[in-house]
PDB file of N, CA and C in Angstrom:
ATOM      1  N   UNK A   1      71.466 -60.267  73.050  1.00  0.00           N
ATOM      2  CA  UNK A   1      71.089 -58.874  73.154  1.00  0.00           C
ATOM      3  C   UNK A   1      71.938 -58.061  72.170  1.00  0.00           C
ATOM      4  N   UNK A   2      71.471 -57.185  71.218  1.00  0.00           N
ATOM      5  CA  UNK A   2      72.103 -56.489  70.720  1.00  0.00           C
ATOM      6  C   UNK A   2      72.472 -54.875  71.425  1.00  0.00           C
ATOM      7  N   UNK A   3      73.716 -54.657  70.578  1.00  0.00           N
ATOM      8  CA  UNK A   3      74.608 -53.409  71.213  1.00  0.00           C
ATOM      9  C   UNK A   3      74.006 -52.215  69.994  1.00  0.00           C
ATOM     10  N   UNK A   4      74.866 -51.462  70.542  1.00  0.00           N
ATOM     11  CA  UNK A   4      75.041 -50.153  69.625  1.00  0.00           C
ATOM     12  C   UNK A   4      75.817 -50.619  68.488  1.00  0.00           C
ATOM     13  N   UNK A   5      75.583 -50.174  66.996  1.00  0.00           N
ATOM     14  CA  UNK A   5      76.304 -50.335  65.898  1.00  0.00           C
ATOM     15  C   UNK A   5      77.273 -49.047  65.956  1.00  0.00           C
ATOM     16  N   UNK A   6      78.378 -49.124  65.431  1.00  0.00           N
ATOM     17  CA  UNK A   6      79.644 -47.871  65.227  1.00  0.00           C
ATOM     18  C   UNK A   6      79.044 -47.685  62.975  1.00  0.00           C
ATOM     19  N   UNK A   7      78.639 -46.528  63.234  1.00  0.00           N
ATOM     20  CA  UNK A   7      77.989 -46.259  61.595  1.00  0.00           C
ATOM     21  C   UNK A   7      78.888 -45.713  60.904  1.00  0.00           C
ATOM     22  N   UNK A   8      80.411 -45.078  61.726  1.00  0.00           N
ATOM     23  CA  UNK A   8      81.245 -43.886  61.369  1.00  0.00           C
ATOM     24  C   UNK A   8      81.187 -43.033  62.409  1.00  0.00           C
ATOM     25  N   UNK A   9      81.962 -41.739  61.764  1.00  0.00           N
ATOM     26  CA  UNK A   9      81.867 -40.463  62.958  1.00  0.00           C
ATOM     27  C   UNK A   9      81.833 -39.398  62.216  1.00  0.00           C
ATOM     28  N   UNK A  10      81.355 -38.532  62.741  1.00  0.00           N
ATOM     29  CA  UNK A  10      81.014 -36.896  62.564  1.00  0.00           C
ATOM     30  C   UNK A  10      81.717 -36.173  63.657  1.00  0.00           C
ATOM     31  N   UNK A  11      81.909 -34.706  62.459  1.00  0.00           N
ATOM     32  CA  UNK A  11      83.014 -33.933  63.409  1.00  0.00           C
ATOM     33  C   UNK A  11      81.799 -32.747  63.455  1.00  0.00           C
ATOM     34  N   UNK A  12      81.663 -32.180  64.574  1.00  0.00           N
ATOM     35  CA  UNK A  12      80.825 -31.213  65.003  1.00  0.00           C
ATOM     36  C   UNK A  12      81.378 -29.789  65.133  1.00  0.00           C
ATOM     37  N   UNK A  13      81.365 -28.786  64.283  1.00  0.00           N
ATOM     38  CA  UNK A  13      82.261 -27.765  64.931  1.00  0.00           C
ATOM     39  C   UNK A  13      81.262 -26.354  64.110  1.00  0.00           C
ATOM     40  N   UNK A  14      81.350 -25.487  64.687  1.00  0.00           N
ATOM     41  CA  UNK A  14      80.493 -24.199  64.531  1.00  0.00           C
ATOM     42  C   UNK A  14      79.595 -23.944  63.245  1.00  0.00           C
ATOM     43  N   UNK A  15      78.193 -25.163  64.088  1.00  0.00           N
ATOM     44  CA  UNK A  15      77.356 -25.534  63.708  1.00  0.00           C
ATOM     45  C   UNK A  15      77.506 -26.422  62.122  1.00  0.00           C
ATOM     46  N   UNK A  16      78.194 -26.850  61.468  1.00  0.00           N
ATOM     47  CA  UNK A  16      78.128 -28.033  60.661  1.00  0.00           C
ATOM     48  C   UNK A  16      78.603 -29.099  61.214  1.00  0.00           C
ATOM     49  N   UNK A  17      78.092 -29.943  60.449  1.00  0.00           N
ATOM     50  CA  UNK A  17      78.531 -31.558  60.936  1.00  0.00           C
ATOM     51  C   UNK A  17      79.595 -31.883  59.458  1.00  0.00           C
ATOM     52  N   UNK A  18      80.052 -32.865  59.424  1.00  0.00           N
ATOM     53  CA  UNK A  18      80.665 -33.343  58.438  1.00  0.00           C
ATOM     54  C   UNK A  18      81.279 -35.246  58.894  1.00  0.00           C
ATOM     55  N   UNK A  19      80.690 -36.223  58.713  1.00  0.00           N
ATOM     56  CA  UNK A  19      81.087 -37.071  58.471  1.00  0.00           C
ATOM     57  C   UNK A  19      81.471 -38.426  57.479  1.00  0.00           C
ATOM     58  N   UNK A  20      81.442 -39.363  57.516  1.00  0.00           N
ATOM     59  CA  UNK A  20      81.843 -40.553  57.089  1.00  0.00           C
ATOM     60  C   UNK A  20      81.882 -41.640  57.819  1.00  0.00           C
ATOM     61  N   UNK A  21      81.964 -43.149  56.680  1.00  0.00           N
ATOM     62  CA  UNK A  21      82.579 -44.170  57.216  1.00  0.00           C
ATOM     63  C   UNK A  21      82.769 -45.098  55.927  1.00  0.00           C
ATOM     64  N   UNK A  22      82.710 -46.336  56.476  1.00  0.00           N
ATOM     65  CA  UNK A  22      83.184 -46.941  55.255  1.00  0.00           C
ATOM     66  C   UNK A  22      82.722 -46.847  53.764  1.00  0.00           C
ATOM     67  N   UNK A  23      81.514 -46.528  53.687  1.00  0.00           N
ATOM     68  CA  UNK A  23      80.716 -46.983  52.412  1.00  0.00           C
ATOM     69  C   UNK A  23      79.840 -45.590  52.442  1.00  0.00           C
ATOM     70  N   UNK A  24      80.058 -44.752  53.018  1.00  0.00           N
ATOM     71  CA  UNK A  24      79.634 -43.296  52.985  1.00  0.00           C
ATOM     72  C   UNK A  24      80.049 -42.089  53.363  1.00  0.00           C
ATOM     73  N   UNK A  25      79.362 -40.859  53.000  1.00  0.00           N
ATOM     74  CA  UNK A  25      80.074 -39.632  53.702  1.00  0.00           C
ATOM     75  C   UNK A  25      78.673 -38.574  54.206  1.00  0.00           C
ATOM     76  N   UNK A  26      78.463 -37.820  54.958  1.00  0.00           N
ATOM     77  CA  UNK A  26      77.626 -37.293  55.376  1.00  0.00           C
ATOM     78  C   UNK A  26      77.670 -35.690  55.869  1.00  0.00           C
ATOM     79  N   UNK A  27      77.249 -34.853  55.081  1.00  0.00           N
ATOM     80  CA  UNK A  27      77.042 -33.222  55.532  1.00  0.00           C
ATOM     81  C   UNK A  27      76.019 -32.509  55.955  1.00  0.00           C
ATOM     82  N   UNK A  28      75.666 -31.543  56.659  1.00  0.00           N
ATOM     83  CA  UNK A  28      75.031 -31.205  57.552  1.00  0.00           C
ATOM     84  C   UNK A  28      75.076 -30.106  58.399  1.00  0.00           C
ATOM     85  N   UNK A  29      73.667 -29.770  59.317  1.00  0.00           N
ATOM     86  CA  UNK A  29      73.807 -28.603  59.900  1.00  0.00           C
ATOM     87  C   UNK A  29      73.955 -29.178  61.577  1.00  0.00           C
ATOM     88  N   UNK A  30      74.004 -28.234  62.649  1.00  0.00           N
ATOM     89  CA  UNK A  30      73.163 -29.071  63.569  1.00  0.00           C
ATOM     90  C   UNK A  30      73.584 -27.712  64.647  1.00  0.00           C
ATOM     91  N   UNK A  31      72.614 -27.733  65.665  1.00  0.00           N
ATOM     92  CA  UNK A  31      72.522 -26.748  66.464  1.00  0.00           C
ATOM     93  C   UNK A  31      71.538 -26.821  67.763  1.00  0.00           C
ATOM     94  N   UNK A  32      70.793 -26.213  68.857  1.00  0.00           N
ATOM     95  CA  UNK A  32      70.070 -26.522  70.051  1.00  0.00           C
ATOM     96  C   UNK A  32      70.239 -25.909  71.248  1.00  0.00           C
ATOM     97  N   UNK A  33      69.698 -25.684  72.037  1.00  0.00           N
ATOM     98  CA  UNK A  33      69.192 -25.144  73.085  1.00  0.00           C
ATOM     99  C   UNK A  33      69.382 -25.606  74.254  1.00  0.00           C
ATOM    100  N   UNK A  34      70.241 -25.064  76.027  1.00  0.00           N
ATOM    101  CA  UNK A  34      69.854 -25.766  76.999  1.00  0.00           C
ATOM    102  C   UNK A  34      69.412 -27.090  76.609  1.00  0.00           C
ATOM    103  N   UNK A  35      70.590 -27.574  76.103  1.00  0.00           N
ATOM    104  CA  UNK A  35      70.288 -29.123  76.155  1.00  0.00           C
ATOM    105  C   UNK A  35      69.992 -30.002  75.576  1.00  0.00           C
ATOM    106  N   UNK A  36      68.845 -29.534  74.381  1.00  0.00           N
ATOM    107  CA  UNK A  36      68.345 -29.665  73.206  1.00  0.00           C
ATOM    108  C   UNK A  36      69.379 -29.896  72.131  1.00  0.00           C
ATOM    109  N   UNK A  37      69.185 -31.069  71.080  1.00  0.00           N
ATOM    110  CA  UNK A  37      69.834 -31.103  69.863  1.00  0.00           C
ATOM    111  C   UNK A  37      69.390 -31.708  68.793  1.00  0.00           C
ATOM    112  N   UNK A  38      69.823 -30.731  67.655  1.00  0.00           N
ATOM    113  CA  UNK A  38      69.380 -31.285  66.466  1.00  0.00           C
ATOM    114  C   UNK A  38      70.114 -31.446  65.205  1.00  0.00           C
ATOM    115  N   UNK A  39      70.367 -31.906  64.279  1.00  0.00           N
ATOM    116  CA  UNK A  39      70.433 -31.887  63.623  1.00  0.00           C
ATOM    117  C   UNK A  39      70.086 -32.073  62.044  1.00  0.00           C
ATOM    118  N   UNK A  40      70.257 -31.823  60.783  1.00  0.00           N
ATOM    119  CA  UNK A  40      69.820 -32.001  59.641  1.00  0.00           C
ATOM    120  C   UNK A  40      71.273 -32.768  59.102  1.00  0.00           C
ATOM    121  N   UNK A  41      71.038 -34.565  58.131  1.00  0.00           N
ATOM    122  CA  UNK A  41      72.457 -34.605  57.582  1.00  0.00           C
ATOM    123  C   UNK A  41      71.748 -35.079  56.115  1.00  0.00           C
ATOM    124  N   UNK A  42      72.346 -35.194  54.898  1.00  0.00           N
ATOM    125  CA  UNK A  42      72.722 -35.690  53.616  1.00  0.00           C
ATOM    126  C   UNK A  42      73.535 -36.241  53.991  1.00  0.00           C
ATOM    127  N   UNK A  43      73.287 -37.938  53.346  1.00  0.00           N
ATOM    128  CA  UNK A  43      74.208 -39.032  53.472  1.00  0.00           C
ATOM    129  C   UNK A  43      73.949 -39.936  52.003  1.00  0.00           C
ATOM    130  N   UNK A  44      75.237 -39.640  51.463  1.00  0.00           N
ATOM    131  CA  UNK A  44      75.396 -40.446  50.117  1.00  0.00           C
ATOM    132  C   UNK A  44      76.228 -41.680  50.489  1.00  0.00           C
ATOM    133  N   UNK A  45      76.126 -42.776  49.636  1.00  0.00           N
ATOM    134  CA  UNK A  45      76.695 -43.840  49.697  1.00  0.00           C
ATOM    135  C   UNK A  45      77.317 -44.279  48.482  1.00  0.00           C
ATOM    136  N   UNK A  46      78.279 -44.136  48.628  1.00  0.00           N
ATOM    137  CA  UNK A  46      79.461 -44.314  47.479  1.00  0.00           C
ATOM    138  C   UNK A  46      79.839 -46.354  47.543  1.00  0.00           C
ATOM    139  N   UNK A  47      79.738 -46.827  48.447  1.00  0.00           N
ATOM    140  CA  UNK A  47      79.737 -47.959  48.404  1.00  0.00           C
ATOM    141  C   UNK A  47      78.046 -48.931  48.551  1.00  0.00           C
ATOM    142  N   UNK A  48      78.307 -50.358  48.946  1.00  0.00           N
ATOM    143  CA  UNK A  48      76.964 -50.427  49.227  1.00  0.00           C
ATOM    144  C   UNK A  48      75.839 -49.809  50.337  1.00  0.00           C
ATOM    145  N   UNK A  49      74.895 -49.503  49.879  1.00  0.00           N
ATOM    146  CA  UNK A  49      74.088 -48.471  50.570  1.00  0.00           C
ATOM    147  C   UNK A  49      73.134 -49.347  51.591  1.00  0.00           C
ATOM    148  N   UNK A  50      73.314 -48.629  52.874  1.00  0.00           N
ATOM    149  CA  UNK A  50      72.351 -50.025  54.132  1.00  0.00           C
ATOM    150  C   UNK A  50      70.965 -49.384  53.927  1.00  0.00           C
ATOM    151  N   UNK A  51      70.239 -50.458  54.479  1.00  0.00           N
ATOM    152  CA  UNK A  51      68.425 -50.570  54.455  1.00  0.00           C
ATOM    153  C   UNK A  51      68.556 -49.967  55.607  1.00  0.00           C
ATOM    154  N   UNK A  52      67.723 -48.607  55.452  1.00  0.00           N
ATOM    155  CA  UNK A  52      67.176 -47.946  56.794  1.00  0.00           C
ATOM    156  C   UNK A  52      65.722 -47.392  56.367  1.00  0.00           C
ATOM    157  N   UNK A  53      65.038 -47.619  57.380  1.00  0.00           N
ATOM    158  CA  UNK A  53      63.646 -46.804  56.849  1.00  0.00           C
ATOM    159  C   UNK A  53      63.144 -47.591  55.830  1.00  0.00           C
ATOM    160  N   UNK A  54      63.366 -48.848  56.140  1.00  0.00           N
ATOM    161  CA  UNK A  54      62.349 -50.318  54.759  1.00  0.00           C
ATOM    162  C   UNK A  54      63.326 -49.525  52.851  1.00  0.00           C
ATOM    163  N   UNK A  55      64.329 -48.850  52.760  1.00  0.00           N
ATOM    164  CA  UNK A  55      64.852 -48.642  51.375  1.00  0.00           C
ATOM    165  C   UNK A  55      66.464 -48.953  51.531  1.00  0.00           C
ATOM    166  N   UNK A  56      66.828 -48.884  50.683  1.00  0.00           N
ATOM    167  CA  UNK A  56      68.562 -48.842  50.381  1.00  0.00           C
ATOM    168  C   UNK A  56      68.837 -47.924  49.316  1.00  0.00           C
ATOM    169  N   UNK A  57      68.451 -46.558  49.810  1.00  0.00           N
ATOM    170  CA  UNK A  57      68.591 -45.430  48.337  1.00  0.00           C
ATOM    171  C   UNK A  57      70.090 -45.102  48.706  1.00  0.00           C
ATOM    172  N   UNK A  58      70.635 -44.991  47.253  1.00  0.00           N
ATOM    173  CA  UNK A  58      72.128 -44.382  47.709  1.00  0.00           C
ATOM    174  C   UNK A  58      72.516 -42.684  48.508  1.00  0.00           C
ATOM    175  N   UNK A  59      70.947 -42.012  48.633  1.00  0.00           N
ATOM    176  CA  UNK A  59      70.923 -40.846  48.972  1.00  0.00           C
ATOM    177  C   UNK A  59      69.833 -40.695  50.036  1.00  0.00           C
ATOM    178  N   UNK A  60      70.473 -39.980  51.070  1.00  0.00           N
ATOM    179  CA  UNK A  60      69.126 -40.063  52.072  1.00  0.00           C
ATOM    180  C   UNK A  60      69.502 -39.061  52.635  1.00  0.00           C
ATOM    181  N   UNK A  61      68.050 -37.979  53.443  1.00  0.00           N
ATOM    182  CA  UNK A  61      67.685 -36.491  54.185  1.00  0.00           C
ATOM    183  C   UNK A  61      67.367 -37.505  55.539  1.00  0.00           C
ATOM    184  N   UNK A  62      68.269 -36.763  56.194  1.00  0.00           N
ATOM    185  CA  UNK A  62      67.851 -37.547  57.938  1.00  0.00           C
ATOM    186  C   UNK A  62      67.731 -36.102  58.521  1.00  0.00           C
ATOM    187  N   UNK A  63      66.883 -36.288  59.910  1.00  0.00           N
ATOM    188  CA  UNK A  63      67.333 -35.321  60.706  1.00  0.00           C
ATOM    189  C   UNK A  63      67.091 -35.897  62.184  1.00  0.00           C
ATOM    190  N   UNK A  64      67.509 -35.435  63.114  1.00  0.00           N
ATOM    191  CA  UNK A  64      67.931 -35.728  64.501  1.00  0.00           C
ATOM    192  C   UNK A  64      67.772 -35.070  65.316  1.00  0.00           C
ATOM    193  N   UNK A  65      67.077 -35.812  66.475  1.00  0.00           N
ATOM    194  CA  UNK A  65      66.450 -35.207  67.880  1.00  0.00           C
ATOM    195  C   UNK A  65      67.050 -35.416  68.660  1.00  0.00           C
ATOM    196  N   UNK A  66      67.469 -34.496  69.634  1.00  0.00           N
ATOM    197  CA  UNK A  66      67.836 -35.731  70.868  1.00  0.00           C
ATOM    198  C   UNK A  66      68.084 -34.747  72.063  1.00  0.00           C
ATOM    199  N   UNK A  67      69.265 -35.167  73.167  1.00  0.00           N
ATOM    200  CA  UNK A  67      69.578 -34.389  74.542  1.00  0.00           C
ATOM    201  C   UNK A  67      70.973 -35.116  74.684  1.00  0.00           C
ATOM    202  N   UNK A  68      71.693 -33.309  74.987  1.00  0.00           N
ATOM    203  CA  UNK A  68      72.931 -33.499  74.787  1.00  0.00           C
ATOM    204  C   UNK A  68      73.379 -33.859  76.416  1.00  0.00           C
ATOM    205  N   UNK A  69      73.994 -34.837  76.967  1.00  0.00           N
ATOM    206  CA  UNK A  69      74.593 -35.700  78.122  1.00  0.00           C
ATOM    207  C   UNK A  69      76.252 -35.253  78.184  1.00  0.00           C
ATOM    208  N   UNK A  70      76.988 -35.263  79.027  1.00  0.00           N
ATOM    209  CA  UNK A  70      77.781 -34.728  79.216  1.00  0.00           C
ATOM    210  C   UNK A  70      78.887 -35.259  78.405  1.00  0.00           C
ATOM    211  N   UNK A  71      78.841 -36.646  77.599  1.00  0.00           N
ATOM    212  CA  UNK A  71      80.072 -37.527  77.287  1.00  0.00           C
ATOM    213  C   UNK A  71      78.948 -37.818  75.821  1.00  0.00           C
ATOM    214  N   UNK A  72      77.643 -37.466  75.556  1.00  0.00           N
ATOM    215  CA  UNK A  72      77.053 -38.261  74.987  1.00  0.00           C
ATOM    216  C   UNK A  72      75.678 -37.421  73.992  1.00  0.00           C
ATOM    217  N   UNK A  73      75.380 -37.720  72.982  1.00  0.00           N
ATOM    218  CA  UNK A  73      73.742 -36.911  72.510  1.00  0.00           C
ATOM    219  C   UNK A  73      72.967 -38.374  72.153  1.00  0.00           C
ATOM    220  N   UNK A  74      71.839 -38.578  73.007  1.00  0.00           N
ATOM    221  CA  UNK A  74      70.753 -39.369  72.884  1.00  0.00           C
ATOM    222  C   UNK A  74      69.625 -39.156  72.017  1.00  0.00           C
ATOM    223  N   UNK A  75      69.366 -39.822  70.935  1.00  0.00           N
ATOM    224  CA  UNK A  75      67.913 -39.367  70.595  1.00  0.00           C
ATOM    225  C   UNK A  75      67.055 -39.972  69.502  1.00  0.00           C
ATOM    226  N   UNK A  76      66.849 -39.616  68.674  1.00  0.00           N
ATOM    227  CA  UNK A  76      66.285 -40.437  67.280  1.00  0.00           C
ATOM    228  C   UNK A  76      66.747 -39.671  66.071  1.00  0.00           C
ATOM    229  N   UNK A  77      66.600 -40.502  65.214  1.00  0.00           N
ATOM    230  CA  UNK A  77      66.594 -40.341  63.869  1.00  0.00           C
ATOM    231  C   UNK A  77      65.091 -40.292  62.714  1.00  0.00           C
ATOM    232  N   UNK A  78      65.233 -39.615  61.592  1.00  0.00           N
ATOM    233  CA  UNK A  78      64.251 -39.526  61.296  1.00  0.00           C
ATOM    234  C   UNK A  78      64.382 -39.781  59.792  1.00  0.00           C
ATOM    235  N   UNK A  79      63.735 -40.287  59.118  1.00  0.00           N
ATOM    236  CA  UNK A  79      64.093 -39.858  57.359  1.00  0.00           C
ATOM    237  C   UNK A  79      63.271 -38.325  57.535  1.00  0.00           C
ATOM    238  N   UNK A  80      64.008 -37.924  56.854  1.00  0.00           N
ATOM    239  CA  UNK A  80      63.049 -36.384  56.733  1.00  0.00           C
ATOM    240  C   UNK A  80      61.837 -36.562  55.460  1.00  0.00           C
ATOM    241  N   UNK A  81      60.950 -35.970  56.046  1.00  0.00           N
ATOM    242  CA  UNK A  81      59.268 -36.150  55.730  1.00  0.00           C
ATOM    243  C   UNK A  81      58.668 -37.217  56.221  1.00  0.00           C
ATOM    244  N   UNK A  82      59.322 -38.140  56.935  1.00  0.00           N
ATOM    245  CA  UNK A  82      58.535 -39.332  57.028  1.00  0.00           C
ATOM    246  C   UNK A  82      58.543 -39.514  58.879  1.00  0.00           C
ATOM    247  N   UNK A  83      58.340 -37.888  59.541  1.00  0.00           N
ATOM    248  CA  UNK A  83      58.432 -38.202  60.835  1.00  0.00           C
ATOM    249  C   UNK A  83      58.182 -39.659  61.775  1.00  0.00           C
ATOM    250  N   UNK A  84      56.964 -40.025  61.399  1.00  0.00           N
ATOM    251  CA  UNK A  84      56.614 -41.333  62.315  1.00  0.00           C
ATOM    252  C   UNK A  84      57.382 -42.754  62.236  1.00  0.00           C
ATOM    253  N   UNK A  85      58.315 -42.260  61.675  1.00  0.00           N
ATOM    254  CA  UNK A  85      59.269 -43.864  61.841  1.00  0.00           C
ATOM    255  C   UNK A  85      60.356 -43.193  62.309  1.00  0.00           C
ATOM    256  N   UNK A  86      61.452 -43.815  63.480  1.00  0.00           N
ATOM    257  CA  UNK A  86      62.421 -43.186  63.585  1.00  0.00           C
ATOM    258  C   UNK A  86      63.316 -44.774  63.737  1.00  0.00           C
ATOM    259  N   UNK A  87      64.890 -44.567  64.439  1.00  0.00           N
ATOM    260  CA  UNK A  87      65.492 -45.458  64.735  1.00  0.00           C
ATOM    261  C   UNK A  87      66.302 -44.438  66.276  1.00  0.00           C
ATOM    262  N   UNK A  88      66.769 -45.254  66.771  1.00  0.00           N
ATOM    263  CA  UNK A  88      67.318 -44.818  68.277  1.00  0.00           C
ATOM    264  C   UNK A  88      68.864 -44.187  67.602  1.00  0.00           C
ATOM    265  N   UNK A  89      69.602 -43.072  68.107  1.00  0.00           N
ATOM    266  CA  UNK A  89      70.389 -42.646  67.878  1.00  0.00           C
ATOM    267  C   UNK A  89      71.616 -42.158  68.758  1.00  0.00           C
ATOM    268  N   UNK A  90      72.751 -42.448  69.006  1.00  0.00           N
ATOM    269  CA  UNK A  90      73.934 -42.008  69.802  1.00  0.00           C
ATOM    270  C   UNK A  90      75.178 -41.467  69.224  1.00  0.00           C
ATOM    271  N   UNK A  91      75.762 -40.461  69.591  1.00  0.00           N
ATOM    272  CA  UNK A  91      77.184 -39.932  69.448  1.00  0.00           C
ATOM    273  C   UNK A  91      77.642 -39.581  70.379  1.00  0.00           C
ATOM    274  N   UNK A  92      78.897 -40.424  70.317  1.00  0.00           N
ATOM    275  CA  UNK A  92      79.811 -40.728  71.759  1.00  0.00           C
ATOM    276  C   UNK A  92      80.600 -39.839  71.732  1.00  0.00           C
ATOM    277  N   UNK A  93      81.151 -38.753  72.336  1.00  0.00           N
ATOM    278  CA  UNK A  93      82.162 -37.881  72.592  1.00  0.00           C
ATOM    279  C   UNK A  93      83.717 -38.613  72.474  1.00  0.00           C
ATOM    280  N   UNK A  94      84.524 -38.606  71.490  1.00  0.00           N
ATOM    281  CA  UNK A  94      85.454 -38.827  71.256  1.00  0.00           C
ATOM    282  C   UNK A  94      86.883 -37.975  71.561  1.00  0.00           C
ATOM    283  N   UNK A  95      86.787 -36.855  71.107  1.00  0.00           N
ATOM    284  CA  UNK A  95      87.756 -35.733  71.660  1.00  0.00           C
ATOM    285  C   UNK A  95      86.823 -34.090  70.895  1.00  0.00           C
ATOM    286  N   UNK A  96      88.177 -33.300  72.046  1.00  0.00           N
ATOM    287  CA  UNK A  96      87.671 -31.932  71.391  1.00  0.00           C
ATOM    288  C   UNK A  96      88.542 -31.442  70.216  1.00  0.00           C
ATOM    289  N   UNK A  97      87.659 -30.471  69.647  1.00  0.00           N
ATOM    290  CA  UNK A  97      88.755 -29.826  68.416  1.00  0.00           C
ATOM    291  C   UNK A  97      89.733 -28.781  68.854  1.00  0.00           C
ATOM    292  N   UNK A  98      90.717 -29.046  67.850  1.00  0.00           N
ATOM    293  CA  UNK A  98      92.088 -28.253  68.172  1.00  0.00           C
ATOM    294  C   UNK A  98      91.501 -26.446  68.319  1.00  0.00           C
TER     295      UNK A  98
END
């Protein structure tokens, strides 16, 4: 059975995102409603770039659906324009900002 992959982390703070991980870095908006969440990210890949969405472009427009859980945001991923394909999506609550 497969698990959750760890892709990196994003720091969330009045309304931008900003992350990374090994072989990339990722910027962004993100914002939502009672519960609701979304976000928009740009993710360049400065190292080798992973196959998502059948490509391996070193540059990719995602955006993100989901419902924010008390420890947790559940939801999908999207290439942007290409709504009907998604992949399952999680960010685990790690700590709060100073």
């Amino acid at each position: 059975m497969h698990g959750w992959e760890n892709a990196g982390v994003v720091v969330l703070t009045d309304g931008h995102a900003l992350g990374g991980g090994r072989h990339h870095y990722s910027i962004g908006t993100y914002g939502g409603d009672g519960g609701d969440f979304h976000m928009s990210l740009d993710i360049v890949y400065h190292g080798p770039p992973r196959t998502l969405f059948g490509s391996s472009d070193k540059e990719l427009s995602i955006d993100i659906e989901g419902q924010v859980e008390p420890e947790e945001i559940l939801g999908a991923v999207f290439r942007r324009g290409s709504p009907k394909h998604s992949l399952s999506f999680r960010l685990t609550k790690r700590g709060d900002m100073p």
